[in-house]
Protein backbone atom coordinates (compact mmCIF):
# COMPACT_ATOMS: atom_id res chain seq x y z
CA UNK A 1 21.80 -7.12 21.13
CA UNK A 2 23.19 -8.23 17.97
CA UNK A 3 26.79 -6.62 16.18
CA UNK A 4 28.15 -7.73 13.27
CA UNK A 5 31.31 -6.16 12.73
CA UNK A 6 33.46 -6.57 9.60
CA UNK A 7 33.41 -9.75 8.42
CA UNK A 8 34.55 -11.65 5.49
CA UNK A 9 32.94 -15.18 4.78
CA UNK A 10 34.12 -17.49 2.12
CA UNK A 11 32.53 -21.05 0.53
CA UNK A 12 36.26 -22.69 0.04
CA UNK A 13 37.92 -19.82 -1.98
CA UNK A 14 34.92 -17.95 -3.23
CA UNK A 15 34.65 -14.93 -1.01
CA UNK A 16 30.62 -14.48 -0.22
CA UNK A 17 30.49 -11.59 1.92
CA UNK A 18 33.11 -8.29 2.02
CA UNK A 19 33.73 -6.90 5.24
CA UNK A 20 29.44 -6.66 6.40
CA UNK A 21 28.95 -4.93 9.35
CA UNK A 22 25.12 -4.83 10.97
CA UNK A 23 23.29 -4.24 14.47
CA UNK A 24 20.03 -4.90 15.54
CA UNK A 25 18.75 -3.67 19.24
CA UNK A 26 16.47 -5.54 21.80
CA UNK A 27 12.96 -6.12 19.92
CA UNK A 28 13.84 -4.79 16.90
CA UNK A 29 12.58 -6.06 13.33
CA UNK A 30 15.34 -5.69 11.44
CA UNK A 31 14.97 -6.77 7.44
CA UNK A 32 17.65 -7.47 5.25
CA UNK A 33 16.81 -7.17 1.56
CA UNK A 34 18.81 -7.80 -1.66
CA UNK A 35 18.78 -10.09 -5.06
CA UNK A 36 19.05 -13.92 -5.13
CA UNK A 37 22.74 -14.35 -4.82
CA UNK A 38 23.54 -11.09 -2.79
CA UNK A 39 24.37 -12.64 0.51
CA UNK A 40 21.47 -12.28 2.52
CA UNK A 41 21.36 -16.27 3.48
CA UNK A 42 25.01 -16.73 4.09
CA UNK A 43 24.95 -13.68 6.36
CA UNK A 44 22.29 -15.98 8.63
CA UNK A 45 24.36 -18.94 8.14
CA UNK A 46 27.28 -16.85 9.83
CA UNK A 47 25.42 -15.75 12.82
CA UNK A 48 24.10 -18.90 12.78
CA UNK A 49 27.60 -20.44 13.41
CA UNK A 50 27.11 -22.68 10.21
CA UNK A 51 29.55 -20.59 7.81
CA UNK A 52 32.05 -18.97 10.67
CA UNK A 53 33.42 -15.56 9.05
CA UNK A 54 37.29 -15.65 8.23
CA UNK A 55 37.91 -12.57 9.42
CA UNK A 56 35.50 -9.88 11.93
CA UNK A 57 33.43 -10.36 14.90
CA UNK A 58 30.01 -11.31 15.65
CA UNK A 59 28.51 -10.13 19.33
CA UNK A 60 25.25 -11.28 21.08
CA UNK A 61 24.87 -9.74 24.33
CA UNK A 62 28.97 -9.02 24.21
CA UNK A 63 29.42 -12.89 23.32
CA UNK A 64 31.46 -13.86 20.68
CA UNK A 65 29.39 -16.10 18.49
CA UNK A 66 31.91 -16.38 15.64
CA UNK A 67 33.87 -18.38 18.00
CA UNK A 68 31.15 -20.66 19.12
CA UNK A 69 29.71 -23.76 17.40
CA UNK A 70 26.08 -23.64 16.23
CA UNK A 71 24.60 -25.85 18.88
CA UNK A 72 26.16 -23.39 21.53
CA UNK A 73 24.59 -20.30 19.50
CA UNK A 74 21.25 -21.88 20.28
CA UNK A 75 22.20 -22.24 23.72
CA UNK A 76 22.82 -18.44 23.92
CA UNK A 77 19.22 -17.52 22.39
CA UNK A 78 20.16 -17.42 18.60
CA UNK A 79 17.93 -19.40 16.40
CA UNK A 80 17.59 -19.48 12.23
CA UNK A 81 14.87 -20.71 10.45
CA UNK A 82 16.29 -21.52 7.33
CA UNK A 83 14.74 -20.80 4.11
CA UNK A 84 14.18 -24.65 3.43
CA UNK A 85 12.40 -24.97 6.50
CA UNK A 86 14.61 -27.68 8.32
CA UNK A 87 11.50 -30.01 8.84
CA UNK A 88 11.47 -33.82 9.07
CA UNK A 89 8.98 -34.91 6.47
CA UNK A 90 8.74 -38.28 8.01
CA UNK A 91 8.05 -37.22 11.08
CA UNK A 92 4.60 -35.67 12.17
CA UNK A 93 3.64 -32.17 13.90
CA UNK A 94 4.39 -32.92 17.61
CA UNK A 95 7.47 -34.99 16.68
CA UNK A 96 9.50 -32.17 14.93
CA UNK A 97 8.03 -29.44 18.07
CA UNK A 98 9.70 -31.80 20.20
CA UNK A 99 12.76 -31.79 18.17
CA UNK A 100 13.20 -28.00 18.21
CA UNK A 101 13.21 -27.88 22.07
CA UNK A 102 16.50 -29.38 22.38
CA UNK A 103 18.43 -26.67 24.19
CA UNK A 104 18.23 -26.32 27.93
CA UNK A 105 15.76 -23.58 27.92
CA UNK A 106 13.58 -25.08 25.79
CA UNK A 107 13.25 -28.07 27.31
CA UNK A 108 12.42 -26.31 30.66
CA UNK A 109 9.76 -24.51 28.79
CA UNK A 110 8.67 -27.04 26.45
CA UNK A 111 4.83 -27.24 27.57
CA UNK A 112 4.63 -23.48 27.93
CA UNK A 113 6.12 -22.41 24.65
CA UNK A 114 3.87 -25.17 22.58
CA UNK A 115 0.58 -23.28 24.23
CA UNK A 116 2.59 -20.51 22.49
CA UNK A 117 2.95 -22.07 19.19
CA UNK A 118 -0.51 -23.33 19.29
CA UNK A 119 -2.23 -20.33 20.15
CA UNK A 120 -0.38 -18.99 16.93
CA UNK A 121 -0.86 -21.69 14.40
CA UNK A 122 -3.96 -23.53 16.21
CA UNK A 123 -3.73 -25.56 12.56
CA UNK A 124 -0.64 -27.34 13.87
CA UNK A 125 -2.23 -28.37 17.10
CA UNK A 126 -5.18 -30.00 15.20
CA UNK A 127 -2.49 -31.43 12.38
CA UNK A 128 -0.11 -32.90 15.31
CA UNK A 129 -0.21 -36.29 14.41
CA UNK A 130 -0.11 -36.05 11.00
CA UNK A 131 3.13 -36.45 8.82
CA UNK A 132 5.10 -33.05 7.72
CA UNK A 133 5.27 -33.98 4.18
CA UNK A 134 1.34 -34.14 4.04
CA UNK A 135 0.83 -30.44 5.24
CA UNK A 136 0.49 -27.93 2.56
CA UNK A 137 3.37 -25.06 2.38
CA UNK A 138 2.57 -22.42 4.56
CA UNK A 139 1.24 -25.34 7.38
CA UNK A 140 5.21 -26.29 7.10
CA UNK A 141 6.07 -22.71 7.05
CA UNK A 142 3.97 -22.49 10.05
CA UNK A 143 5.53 -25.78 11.45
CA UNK A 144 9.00 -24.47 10.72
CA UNK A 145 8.48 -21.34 12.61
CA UNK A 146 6.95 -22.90 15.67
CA UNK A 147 9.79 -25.66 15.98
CA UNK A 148 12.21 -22.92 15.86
CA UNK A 149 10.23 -21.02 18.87
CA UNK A 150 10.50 -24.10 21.09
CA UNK A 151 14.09 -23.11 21.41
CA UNK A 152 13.10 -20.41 23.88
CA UNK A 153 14.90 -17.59 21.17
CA UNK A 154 15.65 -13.98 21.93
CA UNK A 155 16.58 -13.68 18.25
CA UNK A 156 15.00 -15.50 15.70
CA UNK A 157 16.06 -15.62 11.79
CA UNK A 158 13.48 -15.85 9.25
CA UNK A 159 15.07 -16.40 6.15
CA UNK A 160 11.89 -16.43 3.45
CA UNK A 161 9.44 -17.02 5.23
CA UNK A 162 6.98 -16.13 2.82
CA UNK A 163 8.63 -18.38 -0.14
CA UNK A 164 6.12 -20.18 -2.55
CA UNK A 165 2.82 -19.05 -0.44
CA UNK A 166 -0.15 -17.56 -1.49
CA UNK A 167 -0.61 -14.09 -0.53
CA UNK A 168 -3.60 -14.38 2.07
CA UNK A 169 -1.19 -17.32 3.60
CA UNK A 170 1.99 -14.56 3.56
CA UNK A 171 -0.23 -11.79 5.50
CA UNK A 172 -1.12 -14.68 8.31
CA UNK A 173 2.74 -15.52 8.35
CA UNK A 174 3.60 -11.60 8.79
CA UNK A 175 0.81 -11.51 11.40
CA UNK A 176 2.28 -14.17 13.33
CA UNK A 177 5.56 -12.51 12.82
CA UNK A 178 4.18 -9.46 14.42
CA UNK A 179 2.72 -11.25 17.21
CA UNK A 180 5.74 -12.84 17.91
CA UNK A 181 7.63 -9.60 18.25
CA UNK A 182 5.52 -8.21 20.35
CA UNK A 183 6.41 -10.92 23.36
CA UNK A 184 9.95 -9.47 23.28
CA UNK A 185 11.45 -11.93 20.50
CA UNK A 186 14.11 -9.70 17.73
CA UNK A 187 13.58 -10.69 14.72
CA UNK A 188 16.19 -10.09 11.56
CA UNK A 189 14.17 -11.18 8.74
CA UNK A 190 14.95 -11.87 5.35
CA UNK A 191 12.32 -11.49 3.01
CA UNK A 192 11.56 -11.65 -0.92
CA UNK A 193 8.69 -9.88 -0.96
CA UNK A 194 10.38 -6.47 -0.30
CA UNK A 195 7.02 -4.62 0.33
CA UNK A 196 5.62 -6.07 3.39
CA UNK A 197 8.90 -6.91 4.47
CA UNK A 198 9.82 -2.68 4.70
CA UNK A 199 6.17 -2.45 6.22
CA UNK A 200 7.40 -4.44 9.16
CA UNK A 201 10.90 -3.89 9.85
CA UNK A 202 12.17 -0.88 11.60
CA UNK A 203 15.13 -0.68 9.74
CA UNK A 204 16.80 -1.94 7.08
CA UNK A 205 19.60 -3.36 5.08
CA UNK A 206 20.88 -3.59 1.39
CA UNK A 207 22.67 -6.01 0.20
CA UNK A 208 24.63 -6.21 -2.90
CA UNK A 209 27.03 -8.72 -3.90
CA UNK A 210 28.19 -9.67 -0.50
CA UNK A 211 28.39 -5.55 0.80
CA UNK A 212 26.07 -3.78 2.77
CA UNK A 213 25.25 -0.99 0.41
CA UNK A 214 22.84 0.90 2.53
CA UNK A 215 20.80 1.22 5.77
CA UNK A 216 17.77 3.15 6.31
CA UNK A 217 15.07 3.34 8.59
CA UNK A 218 12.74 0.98 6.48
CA UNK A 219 9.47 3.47 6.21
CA UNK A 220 12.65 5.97 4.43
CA UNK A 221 13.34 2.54 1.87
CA UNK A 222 9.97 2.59 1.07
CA UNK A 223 10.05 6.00 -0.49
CA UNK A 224 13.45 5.76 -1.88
CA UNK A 225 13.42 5.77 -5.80
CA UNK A 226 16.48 3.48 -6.17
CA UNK A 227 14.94 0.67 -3.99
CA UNK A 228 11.62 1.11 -5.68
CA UNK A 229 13.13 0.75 -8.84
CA UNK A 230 14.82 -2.11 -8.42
CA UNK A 231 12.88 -3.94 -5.82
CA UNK A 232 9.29 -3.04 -5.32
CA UNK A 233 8.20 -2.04 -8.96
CA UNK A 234 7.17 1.63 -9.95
CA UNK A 235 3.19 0.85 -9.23
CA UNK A 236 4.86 1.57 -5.64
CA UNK A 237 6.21 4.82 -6.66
């Protein structure tokens, strides 16, 4: 579905990512993992469309996105929740859904993908008139996630979706994750908390100073001594 293939990416003359190359097949979980700074978020922004790479080529379904503008790449079934949540805090619940079915699909599908979002998060659907910046985190987590959904994906982009929630409020997050996998959406996630991330990924891949340094099936990553050293903690060991 998805092929990344060689690409540089630069913020004006710093280089950010050296010649990354990643796949990820229909209904795949794919996680990428590395340290703040790695690359992990710019490598979203480029599939994304929002940071094109200078150099390489980036497939969807044999399209070239790299050559499309980010509003198109939604258009095509490409969709990034970013890790700041791109919510309007002035707005309420409904108003931001609404906002997130702006591409043709979604607007065709607007009614039936909100029964979707509500049967996930029924919070939202009792908090719809209230104002984002009222919710608590993981509500705008939650919010975030369902406003990106009303853009009919095929591939959605997590990028820390656990950030700054409490742990019972990350396990409903994965859960929802999960569910929302299992209706056919891909999902490449990226994800701080290394552990469950590994848990519900297929495969995996590291990320180190703007190079893929390895990929693994993600159960293998969880048993690897290297990647429990450095990003799970020996209690995992």
């Amino acid at each position: 579905m998805l092929e990344v293939n060689h690409i540089d990416t630069y913020y004006g003359e710093l280089k950010a990512l050296w010649d990354v190359s990643l796949t990820l097949d229909k209904g795949e979980i794919v996680a990428l993992i590395g340290a703040n700074g790695s690359g992990k978020s710019t490598l979203l922004e480029a599939i994304a469309g929002l940071l094109p790479p200078t150099t390489g080529e980036i497939l969807f379904e044999g399209v070239r996105l790299d050559k499309e503008p980010s509003h198109r790449i939604v258009e095509f079934g490409v969709c990034l929740v970013p890790e700041d949540r791109g919510i309007f805090p002035g707005m309420n619940v409904s108003e931001n859904l609404e906002l997130g079915a702006f591409s043709k699909r979604g607007r065709k599908e607007k009614e039936e993908t909100l029964h979707v979002v509500y049967g996930l998060f029924p919070i939202l659907k009792n908090r719809r008139n209230q104002l984002t910046r009222t919710l608590s985190g993981g509500e705008q987590q939650m919010l975030a996630i369902g406003k990106g959904l009303l853009s009919r994906p095929k591939l959605l982009m997590l990028d820390e979706p656990s950030l700054g929630l409490a742990p019972l409020v990350t396990k409903n997050i994965f859960e929802a994750i999960c569910q929302i996998n299992q209706t056919g959406v891909s999902i490449l996630l990226v994800e701080q908390n290394v552990h469950i991330a590994l848990r519900v990924a297929k495969r995996a891949y590291i990320i180190e100073n703007g190079r893929i340094v390895q990929h693994e099936q993600a159960k293998n990553l969880l048993r690897d001594r290297r990647v429990i050293q450095a990003y799970l903690g020996t209690h995992y060991a």
